[in-house]
N, C-alpha and C. Protein backbone atom coordinates (compact mmCIF):
# COMPACT_ATOMS: atom_id res chain seq x y z
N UNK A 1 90.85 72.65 92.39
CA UNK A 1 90.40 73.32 91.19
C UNK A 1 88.98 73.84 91.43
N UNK A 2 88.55 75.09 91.06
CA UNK A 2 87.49 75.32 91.00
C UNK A 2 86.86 75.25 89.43
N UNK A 3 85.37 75.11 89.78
CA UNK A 3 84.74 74.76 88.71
C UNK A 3 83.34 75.84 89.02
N UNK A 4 83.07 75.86 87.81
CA UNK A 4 81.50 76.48 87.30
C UNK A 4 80.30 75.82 86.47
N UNK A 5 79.23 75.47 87.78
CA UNK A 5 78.38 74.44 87.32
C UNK A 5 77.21 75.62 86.71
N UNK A 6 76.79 75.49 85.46
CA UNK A 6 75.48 75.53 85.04
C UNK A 6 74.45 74.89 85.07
N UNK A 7 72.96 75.46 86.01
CA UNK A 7 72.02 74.57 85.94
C UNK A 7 70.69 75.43 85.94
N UNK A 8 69.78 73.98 85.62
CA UNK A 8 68.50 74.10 86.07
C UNK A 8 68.32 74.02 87.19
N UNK A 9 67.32 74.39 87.92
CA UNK A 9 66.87 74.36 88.95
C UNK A 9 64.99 73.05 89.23
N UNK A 10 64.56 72.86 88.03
CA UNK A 10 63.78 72.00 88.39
C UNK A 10 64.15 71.09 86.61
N UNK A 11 64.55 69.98 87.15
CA UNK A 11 64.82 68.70 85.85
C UNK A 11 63.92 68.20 84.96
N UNK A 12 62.45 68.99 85.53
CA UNK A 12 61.44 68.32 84.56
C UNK A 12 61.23 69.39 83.72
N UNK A 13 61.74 70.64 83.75
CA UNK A 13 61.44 71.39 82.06
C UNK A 13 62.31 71.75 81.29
N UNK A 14 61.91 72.08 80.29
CA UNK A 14 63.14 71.89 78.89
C UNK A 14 64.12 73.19 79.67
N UNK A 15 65.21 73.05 79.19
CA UNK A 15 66.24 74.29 79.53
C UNK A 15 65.77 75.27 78.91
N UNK A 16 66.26 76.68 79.25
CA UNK A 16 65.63 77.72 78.57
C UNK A 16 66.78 78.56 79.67
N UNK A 17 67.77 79.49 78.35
CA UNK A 17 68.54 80.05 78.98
C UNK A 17 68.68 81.31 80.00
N UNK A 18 67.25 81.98 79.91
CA UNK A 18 66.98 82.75 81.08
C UNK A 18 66.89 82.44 82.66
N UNK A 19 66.55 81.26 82.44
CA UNK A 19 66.44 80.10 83.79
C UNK A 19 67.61 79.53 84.41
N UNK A 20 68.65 79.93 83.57
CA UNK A 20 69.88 79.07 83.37
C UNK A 20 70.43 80.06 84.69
N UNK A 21 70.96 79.12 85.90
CA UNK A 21 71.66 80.03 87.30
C UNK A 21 73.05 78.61 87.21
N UNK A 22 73.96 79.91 87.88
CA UNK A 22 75.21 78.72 87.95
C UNK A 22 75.53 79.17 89.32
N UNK A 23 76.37 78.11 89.66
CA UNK A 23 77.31 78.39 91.12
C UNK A 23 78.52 77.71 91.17
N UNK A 24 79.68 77.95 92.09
CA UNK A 24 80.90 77.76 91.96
C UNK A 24 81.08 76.56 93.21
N UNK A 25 82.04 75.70 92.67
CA UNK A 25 82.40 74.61 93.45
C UNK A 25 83.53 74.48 93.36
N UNK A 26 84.27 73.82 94.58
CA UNK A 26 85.87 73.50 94.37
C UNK A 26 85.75 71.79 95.15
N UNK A 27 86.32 71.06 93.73
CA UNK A 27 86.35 69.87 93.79
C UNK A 27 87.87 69.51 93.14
N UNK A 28 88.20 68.36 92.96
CA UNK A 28 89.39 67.73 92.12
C UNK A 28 89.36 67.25 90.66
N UNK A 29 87.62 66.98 90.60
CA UNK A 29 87.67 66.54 89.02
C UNK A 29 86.00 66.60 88.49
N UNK A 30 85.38 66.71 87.56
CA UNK A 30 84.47 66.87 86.96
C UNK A 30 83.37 66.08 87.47
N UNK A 31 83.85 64.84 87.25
CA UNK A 31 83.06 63.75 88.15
C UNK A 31 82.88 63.67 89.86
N UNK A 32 83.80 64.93 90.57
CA UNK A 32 83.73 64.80 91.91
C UNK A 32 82.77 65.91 91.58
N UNK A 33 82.29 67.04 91.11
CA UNK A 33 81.52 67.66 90.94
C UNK A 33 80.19 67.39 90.96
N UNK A 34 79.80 66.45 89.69
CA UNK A 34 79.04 66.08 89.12
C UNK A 34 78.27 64.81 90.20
N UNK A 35 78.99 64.30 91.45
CA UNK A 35 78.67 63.52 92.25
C UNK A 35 78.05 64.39 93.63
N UNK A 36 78.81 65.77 93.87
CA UNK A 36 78.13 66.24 94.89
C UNK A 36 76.93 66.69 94.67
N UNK A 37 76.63 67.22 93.45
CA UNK A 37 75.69 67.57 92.95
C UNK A 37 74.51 66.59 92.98
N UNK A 38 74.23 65.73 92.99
CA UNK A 38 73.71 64.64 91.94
C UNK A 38 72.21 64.70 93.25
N UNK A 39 72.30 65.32 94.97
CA UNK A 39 70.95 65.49 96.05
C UNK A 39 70.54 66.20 95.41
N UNK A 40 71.03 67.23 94.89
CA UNK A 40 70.29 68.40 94.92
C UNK A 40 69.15 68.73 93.92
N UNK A 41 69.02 67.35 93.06
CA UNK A 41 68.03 67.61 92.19
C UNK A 41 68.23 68.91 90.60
N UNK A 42 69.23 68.67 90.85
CA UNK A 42 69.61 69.89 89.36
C UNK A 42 69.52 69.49 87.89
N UNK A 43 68.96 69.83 87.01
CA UNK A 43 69.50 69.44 85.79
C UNK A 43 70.57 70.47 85.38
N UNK A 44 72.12 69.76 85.61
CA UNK A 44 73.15 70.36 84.78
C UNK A 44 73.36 70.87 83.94
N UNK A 45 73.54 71.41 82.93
CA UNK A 45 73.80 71.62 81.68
C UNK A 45 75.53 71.50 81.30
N UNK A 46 75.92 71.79 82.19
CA UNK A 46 77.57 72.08 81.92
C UNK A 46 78.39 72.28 83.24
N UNK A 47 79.76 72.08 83.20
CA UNK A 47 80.52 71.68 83.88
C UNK A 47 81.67 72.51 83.47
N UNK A 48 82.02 73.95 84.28
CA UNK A 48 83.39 74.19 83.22
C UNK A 48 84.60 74.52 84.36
N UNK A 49 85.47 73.83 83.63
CA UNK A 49 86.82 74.32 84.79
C UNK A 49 87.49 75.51 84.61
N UNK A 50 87.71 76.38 85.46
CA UNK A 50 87.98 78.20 85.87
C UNK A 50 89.67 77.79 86.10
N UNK A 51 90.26 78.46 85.01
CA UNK A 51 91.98 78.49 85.53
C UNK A 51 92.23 79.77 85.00
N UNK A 52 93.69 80.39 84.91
CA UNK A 52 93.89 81.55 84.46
C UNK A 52 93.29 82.85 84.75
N UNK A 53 93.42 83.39 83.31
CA UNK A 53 92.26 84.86 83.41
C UNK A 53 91.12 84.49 83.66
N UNK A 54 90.34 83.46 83.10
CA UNK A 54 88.71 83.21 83.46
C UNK A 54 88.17 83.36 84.99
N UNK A 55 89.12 82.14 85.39
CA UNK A 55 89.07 82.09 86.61
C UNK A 55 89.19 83.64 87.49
N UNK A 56 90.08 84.71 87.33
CA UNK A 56 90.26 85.80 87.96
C UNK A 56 89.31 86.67 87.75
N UNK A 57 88.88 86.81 86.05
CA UNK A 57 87.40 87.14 85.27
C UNK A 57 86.10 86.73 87.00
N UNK A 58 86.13 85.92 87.02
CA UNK A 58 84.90 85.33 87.38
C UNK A 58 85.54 85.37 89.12
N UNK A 59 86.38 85.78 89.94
CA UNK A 59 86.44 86.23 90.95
C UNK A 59 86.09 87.43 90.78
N UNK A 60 85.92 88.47 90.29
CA UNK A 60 85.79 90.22 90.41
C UNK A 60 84.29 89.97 90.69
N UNK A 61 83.58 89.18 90.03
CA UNK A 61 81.88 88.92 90.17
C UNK A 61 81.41 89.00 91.88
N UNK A 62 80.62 89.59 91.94
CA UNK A 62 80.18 90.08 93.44
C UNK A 62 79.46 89.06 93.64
N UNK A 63 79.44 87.67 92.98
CA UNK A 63 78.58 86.48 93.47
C UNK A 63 79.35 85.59 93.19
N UNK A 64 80.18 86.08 93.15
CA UNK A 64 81.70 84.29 93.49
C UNK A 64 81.62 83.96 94.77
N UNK A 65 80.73 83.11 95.39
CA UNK A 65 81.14 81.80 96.22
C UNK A 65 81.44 80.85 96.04
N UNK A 66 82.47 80.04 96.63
CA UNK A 66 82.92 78.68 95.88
C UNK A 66 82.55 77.46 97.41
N UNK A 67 81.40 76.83 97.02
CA UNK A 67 81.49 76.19 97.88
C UNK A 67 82.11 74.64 97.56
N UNK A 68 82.97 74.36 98.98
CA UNK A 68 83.70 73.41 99.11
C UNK A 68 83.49 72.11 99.07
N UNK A 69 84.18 71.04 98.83
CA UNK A 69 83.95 69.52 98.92
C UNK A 69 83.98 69.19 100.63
């Protein structure tokens, strides 16, 4: 399954949605996500799983990389 993580990039300031960058991961479950993540120093905001049209939506994007588990 691929997924679409929303984040911060530094955890010590308030969110602010201009700041807000996401990137694509392919894991098995929310929590396998949320675990690879967890070096990189991110504050998350959200976690969303890509199926269907969304998912195809969000392949046409010229910055769909999905990096792997």
């Amino acid at each position: 399954m691929i997924y679409k993580v929303f984040y911060q990039e530094n955890p010590l300031e308030v969110p602010v949605r201009e700041n807000t960058k996401s990137l694509y991961i392919e894991a098995s479950s929310e929590r396998e996500v949320r675990f690879a993540l967890k070096d990189r120093n991110y504050n998350v905001e959200f976690v969303q799983l890509l199926e269907g049209n969304h998912l195809t939506y969000e392949q046409a994007n010229e910055n769909f990389i999905v990096e792997k588990q």
